[in-house]
C-alpha atoms as a PDB file:
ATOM      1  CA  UNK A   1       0.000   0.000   0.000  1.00  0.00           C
ATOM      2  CA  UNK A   2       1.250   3.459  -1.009  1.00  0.00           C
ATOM      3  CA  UNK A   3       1.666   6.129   1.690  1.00  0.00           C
ATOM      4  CA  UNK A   4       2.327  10.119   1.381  1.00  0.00           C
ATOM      5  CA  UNK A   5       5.688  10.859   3.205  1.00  0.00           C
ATOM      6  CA  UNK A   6       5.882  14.765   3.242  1.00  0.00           C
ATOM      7  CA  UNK A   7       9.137  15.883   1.735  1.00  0.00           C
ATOM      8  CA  UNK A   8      12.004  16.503   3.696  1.00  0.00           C
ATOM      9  CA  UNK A   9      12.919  20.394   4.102  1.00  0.00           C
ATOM     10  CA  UNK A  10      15.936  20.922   1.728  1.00  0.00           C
ATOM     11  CA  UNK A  11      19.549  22.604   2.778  1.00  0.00           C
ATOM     12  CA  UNK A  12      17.900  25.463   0.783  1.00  0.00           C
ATOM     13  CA  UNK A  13      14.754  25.702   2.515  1.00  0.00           C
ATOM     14  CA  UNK A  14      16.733  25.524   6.144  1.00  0.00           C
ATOM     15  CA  UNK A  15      19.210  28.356   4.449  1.00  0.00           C
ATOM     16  CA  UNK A  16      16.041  30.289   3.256  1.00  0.00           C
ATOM     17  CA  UNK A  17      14.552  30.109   6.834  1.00  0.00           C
ATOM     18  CA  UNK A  18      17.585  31.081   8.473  1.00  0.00           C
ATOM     19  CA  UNK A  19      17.845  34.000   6.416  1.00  0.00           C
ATOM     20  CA  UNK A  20      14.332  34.845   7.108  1.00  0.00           C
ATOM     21  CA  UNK A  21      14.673  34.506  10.888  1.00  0.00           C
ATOM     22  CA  UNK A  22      18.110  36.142  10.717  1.00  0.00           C
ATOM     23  CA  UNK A  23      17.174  39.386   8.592  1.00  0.00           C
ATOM     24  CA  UNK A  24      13.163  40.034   9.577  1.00  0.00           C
ATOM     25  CA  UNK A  25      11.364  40.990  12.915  1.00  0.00           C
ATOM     26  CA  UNK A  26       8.734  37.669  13.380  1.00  0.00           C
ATOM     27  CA  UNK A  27       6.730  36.863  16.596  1.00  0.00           C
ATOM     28  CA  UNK A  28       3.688  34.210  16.382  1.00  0.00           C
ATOM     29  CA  UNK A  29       0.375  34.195  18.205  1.00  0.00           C
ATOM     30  CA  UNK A  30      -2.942  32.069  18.688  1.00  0.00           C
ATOM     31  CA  UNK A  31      -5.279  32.307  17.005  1.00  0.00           C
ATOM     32  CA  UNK A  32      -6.605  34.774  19.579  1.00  0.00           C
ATOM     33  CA  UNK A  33      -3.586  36.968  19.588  1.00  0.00           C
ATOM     34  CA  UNK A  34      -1.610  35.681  22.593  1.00  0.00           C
ATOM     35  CA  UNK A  35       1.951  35.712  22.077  1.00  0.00           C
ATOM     36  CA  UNK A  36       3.727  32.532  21.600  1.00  0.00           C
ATOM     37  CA  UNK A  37       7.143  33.155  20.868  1.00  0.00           C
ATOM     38  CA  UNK A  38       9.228  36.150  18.939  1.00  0.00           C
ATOM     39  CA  UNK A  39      13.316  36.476  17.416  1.00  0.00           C
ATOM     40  CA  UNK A  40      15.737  38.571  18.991  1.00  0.00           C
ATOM     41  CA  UNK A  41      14.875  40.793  16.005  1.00  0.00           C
ATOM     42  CA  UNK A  42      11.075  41.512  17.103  1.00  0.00           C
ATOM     43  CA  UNK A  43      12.105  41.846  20.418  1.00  0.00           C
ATOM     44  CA  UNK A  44      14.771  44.374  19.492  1.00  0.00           C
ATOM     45  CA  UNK A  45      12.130  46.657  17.365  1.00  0.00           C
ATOM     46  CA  UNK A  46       9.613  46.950  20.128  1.00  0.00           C
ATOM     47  CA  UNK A  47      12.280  47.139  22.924  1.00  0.00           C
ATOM     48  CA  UNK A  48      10.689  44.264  24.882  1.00  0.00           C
ATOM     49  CA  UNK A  49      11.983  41.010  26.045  1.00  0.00           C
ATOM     50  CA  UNK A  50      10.720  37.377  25.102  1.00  0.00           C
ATOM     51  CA  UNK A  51       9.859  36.836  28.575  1.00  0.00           C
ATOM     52  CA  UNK A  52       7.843  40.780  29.166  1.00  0.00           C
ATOM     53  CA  UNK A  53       6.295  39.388  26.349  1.00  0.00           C
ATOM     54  CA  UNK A  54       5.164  35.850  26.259  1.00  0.00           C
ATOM     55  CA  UNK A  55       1.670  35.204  26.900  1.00  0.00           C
ATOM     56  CA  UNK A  56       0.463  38.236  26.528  1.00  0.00           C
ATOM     57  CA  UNK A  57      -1.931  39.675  24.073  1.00  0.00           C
ATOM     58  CA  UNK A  58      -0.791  41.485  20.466  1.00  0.00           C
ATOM     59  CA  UNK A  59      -2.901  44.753  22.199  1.00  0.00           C
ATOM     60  CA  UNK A  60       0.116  45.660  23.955  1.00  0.00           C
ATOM     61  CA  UNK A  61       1.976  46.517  20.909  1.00  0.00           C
ATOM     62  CA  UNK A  62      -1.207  48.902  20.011  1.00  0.00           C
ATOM     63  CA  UNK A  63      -2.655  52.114  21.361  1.00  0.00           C
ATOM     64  CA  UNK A  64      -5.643  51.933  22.697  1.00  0.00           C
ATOM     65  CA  UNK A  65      -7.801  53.641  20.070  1.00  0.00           C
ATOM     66  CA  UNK A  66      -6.706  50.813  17.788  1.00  0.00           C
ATOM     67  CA  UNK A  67      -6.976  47.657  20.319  1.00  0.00           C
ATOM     68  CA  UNK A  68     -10.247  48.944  21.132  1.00  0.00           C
ATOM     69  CA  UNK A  69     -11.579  49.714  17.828  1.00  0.00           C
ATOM     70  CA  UNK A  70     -14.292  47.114  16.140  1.00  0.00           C
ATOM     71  CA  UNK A  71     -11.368  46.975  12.974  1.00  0.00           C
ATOM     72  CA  UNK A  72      -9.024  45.451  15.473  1.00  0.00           C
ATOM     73  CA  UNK A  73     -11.364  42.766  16.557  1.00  0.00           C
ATOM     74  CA  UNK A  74     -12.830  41.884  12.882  1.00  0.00           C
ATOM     75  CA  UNK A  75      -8.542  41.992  12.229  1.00  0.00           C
ATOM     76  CA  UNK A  76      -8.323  39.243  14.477  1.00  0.00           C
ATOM     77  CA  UNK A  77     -11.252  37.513  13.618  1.00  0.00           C
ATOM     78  CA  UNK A  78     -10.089  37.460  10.109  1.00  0.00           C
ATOM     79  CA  UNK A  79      -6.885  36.087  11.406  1.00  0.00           C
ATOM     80  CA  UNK A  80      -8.676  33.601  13.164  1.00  0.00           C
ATOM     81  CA  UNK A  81     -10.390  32.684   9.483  1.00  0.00           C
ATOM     82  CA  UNK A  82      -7.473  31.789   7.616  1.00  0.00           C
ATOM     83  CA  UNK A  83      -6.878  34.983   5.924  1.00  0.00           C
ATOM     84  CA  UNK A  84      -3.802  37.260   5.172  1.00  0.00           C
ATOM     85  CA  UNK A  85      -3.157  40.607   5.707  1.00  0.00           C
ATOM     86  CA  UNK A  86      -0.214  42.918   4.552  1.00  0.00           C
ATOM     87  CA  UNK A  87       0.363  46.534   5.249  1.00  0.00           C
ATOM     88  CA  UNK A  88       2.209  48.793   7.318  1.00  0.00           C
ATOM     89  CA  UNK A  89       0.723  49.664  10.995  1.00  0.00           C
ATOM     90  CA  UNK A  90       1.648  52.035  13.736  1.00  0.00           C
ATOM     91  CA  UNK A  91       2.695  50.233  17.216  1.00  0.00           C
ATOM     92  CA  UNK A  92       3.944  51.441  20.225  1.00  0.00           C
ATOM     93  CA  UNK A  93       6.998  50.095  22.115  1.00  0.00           C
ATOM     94  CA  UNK A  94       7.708  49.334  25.082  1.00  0.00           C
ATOM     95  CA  UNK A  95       9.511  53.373  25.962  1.00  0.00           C
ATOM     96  CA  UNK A  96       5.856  54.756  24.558  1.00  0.00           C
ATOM     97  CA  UNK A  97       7.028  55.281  21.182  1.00  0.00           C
ATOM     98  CA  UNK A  98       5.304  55.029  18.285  1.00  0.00           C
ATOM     99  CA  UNK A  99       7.153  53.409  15.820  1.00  0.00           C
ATOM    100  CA  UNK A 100       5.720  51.817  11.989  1.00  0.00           C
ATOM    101  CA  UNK A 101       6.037  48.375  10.748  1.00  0.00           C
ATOM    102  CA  UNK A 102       5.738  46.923   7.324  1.00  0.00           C
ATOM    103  CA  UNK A 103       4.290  43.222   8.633  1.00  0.00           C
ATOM    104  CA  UNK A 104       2.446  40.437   6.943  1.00  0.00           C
ATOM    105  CA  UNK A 105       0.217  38.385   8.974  1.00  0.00           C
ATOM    106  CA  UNK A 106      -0.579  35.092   7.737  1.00  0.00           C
ATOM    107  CA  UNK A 107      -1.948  31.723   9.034  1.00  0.00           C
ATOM    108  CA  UNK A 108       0.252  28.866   9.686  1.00  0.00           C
ATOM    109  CA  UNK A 109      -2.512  25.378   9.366  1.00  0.00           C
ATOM    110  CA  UNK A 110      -2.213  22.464  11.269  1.00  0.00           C
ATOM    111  CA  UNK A 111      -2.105  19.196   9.512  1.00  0.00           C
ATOM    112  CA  UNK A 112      -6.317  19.011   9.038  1.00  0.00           C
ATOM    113  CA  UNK A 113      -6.264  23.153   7.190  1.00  0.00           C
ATOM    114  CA  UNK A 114      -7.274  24.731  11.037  1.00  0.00           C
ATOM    115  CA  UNK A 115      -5.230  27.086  11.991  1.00  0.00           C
ATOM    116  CA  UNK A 116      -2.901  26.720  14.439  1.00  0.00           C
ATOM    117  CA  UNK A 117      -0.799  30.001  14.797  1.00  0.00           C
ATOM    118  CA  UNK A 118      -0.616  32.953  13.645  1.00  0.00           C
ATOM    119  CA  UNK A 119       2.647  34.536  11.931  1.00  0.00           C
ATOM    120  CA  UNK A 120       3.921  38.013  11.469  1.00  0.00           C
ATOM    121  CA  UNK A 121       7.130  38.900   9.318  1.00  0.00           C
ATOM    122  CA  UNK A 122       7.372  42.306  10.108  1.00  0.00           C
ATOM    123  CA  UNK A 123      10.185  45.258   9.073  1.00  0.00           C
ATOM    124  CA  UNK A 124      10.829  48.378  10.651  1.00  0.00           C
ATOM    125  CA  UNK A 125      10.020  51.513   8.519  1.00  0.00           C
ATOM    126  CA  UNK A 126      10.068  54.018  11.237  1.00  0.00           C
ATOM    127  CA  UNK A 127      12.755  56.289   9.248  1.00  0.00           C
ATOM    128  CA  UNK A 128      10.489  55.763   5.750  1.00  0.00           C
ATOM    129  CA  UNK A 129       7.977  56.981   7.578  1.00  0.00           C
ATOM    130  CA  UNK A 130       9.839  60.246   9.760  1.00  0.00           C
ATOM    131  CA  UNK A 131      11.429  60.750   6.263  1.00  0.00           C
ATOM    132  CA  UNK A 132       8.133  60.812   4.413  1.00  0.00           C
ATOM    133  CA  UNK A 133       6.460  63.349   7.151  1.00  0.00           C
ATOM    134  CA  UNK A 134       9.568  65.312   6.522  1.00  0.00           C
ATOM    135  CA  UNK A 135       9.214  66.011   2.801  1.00  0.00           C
ATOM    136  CA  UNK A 136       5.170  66.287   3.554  1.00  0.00           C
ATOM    137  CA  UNK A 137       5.370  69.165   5.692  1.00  0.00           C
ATOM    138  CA  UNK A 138       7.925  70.898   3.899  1.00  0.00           C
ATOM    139  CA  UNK A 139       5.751  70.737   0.787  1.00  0.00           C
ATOM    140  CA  UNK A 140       2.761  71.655   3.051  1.00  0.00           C
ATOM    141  CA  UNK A 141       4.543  74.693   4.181  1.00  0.00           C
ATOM    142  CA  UNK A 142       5.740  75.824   0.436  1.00  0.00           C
ATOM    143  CA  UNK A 143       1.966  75.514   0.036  1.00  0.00           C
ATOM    144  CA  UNK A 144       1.148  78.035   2.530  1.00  0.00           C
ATOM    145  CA  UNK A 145       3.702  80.634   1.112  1.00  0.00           C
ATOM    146  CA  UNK A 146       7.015  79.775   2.829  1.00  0.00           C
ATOM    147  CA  UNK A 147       9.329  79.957   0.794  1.00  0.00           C
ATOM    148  CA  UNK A 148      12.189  79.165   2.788  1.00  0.00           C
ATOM    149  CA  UNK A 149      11.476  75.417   3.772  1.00  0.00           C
ATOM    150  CA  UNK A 150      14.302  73.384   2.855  1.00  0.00           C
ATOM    151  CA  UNK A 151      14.169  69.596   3.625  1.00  0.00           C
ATOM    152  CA  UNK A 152      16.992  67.935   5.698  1.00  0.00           C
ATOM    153  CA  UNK A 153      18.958  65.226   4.964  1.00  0.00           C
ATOM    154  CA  UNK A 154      16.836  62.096   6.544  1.00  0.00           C
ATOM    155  CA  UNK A 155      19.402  59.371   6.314  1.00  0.00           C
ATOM    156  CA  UNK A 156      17.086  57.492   3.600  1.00  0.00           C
ATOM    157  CA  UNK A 157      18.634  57.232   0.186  1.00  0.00           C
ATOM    158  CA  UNK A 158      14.819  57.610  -1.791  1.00  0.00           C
ATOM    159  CA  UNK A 159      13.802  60.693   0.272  1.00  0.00           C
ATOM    160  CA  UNK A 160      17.659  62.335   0.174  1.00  0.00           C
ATOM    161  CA  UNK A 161      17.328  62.352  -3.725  1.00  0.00           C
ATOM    162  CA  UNK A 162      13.952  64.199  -3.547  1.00  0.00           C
ATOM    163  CA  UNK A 163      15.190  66.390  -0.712  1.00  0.00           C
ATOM    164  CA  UNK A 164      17.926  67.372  -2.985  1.00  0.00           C
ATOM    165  CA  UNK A 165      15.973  68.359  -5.927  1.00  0.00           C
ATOM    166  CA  UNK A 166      12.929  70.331  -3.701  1.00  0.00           C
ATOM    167  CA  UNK A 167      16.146  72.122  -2.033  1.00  0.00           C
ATOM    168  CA  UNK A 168      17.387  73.574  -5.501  1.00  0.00           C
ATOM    169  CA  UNK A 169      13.715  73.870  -6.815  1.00  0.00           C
ATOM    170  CA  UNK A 170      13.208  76.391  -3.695  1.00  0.00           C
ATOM    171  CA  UNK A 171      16.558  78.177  -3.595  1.00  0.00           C
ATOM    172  CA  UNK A 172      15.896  78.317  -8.048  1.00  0.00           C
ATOM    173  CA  UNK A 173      12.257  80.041  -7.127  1.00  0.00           C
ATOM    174  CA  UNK A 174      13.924  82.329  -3.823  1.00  0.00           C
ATOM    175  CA  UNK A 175      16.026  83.721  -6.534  1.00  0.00           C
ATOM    176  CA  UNK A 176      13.131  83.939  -9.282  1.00  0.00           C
ATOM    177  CA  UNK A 177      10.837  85.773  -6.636  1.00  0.00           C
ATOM    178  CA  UNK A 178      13.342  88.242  -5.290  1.00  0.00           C
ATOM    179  CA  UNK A 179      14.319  89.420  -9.167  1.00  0.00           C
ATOM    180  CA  UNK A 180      10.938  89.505  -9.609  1.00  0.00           C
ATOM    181  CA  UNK A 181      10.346  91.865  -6.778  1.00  0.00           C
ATOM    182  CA  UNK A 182      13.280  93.930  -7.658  1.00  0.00           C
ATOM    183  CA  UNK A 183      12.096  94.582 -11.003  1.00  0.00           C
ATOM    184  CA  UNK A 184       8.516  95.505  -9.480  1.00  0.00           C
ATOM    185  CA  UNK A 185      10.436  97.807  -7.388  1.00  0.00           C
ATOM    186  CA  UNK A 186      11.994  99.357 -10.389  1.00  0.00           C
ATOM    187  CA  UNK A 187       8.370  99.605 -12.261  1.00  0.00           C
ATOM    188  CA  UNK A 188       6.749 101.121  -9.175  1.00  0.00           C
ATOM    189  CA  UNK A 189       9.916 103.882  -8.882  1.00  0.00           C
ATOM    190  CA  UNK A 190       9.608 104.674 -12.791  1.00  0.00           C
ATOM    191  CA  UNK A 191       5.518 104.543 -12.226  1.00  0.00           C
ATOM    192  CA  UNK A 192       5.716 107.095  -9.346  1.00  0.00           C
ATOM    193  CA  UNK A 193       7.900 109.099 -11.307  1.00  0.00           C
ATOM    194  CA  UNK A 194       5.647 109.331 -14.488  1.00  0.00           C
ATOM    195  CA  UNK A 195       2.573 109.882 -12.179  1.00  0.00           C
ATOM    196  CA  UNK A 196       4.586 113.087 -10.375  1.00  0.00           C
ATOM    197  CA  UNK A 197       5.557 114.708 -13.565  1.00  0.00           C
ATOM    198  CA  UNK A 198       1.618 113.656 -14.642  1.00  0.00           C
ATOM    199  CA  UNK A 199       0.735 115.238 -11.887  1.00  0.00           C
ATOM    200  CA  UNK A 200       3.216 118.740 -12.107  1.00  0.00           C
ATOM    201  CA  UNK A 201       2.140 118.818 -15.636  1.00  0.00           C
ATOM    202  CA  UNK A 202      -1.369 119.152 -14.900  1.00  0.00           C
ATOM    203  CA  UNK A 203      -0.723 121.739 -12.197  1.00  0.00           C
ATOM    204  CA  UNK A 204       0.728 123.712 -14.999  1.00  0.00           C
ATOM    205  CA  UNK A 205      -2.076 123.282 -17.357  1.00  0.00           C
ATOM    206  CA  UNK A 206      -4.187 124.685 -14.472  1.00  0.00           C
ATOM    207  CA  UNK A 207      -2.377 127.569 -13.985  1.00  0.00           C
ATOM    208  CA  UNK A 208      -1.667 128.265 -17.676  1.00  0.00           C
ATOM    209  CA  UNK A 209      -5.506 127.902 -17.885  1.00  0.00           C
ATOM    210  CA  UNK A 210      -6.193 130.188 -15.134  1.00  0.00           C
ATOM    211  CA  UNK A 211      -3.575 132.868 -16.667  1.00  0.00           C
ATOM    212  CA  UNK A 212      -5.646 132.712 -20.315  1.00  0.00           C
ATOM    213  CA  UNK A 213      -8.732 133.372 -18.088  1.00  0.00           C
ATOM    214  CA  UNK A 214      -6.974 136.102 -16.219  1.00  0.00           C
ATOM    215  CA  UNK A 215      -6.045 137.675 -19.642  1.00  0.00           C
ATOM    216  CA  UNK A 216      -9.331 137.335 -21.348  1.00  0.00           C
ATOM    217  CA  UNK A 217     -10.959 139.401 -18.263  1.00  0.00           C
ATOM    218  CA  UNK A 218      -8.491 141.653 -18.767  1.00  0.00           C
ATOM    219  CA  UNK A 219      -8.892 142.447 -22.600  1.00  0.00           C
ATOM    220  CA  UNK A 220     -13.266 141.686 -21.876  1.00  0.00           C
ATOM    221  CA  UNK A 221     -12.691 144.657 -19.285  1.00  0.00           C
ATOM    222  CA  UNK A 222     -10.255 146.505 -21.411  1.00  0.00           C
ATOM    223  CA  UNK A 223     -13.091 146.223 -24.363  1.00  0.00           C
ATOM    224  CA  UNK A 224     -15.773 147.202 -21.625  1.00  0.00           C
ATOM    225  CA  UNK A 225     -14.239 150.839 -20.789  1.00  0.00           C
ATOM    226  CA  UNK A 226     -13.056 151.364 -24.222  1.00  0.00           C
ATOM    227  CA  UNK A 227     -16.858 151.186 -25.645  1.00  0.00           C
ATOM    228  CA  UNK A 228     -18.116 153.352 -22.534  1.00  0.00           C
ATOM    229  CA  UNK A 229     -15.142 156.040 -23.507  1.00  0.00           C
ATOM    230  CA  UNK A 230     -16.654 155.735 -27.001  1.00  0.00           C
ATOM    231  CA  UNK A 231     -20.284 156.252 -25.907  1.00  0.00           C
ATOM    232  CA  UNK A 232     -18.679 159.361 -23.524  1.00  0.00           C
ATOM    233  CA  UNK A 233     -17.673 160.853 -26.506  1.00  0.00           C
ATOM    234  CA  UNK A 234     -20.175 160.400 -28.874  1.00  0.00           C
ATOM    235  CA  UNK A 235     -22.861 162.035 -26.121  1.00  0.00           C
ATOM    236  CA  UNK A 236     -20.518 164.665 -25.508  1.00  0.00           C
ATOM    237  CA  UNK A 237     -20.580 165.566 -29.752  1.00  0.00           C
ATOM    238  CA  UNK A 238     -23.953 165.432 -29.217  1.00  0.00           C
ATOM    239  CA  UNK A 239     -24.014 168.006 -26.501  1.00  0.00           C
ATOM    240  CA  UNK A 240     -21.575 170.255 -28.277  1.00  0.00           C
ATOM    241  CA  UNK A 241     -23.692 170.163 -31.724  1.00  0.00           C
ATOM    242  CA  UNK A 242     -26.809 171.227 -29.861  1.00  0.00           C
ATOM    243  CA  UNK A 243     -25.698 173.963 -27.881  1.00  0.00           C
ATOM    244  CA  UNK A 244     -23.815 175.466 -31.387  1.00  0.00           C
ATOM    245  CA  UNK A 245     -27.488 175.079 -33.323  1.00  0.00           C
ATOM    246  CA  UNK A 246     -28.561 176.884 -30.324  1.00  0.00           C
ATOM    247  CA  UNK A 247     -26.665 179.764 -31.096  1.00  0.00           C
ATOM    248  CA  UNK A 248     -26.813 180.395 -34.303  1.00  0.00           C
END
C-alpha cells in the first residue's frame, strides 16, 4: 500500500529560513492573539523582552484607540479565518514610542487546514515613515507661502534624492521671486515718477488755464471801458452840436 511521506525540508529551505529569521522581525500568536514566541529581532524593534512578552496579548503593541476599535477585533477575527493581511501599521513600544512596521500576517494550518498560529514577518520603517512626514510638511509649508522650507537630509537614500531636488527647486524660485520683486520695485519707482511729472504737468495746465482766463478778463474789461469812452464821446458831440445850433 502506497503512503504520502511529506518531503524533507531541503539545505535550501533551512538556508532560506535562516535568512528569514536572521534578517526580519517575526513573533507568532494564537489564534486569539496571545503571544507565543518572537526572534531577537522583534524583540529588538519593540524594545521588549521574550519573557515581558510571552503570553500576553498582540494589544500591547497597540494604542488603545486601535486595540479597542471594532477593525481590530474583525482583524483578528479574520486572522482567526485563515486569511492574510499585509500593510504597514503604527505600534507602540515598550519606551511609549510610536514606531511603523511593514508586517504580513498570515496563518500557519495544522495538519487538518485549522489554523494553528498565527505569523507576522514584520520590518521596521520608522525612518520611511519620519522621512516621508519630513518632505510632507515641507511641501505643506511651500503651500502656505514659505518659501524658505528646505528639507533635511533624513538618512534614507529615496527621500535624500527628492530632498535634494525640492532644495534647488526652492533656492531656483527664492532667486526667481526676489528678481521679480526687484524689477517691481523698479516699475513702481519709474511709475511714481511718471505719475509726479503727470501730476506737475497738470498743475501747470491749471495755472496756464487760469492765466488765459486772467487775460481774457483783462482784454473783456479793457473792451468794456473802451466802448463806454466811445459812448462818452459820442454824447458829448452830441451836446456840443446842440448847444452850437442853439446859437446860431
Amino acid at each position: 500500500m502506497f503512503k504520502f511521506r511529506a518531503p524533507e525540508r531541503s539545505k535550501f529551505d533551512d538556508a532560506l529560513l535562516k535568512l528569514v529569521k536572521g534578517t526580519q522581525a517575526i513573533i507568532q500568536f494564537l489564534p486569539d492573539g496571545t503571544i507565543l514566541e518572537a526572534n531577537p529581532a522583534f524583540c529588538s524593534v519593540v524594545e521588549y523582552s521574550l519573557a515581558e512578552i510571552q503570553g500576553r496579548h498582540h494589544r500591547m503593541f497597540c494604542s488603545p484607540e486601535i486595540a479597542n476599535s471594532p477593525e481590530y477585533a474583525a482583524f483578528w477575527s479574520d486572522l482567526r479565518a485563515g486569511k492574510s493581511f499585509t500593510a504597514r501599521y503604527p505600534r507602540i513600544t515598550k519606551s511609549g514610542q510610536e514606531i511603523w512596521i511593514q508586517a504580513t500576517y498570515g496563518p500557519a494550518l495544522d495538519a487538518e487546514g485549522r489554523v494553528e498560529r498565527v505569523v507576522k514577518i514584520a520590518t521596521d520603517v520608522t525612518p520611511l515613515r519620519k522621512a516621508r512626514n519630513t518632505v510632507l510638511a515641507a511641501m505643506q509649508g511651500l503651500e502656505d507661502g514659505h518659501l524658505d522650507q528646505k528639507i533635511p537630509v533624513t538618512g534614507v537614500e529615496e527621500f535624500d534624492a527628492i530632498g535634494q531636488a525640492f532644495n534647488a527647486a526652492t533656492t531656483k524660485l527664492e532667486t526667481l521671486i526676489a528678481a521679480v520683486c526687484e524689477t517691481a520695485v523698479g516699475v513702481q519707482s519709474g511709475s511714481d515718477e511718471i505719475r509726479a511729472a503727470s501730476e506737475d504737468l497738470a498743475v501747470r495746465n491749471e495755472q496756464q488755464a487760469a492765466s488765459l482766463e486772467e487775460t481774457a478778463a483783462s482784454v473783456r474789461q479793457t473792451v468794456n471801458l473802451t466802448r463806454q469812452a466811445a459812448d462818452s464821446a459820442s454824447v458829448a458831440r452830441s451836446a456840443i452840436v446842440q448847444t452850437h445850433t442853439r446859437a446860431t
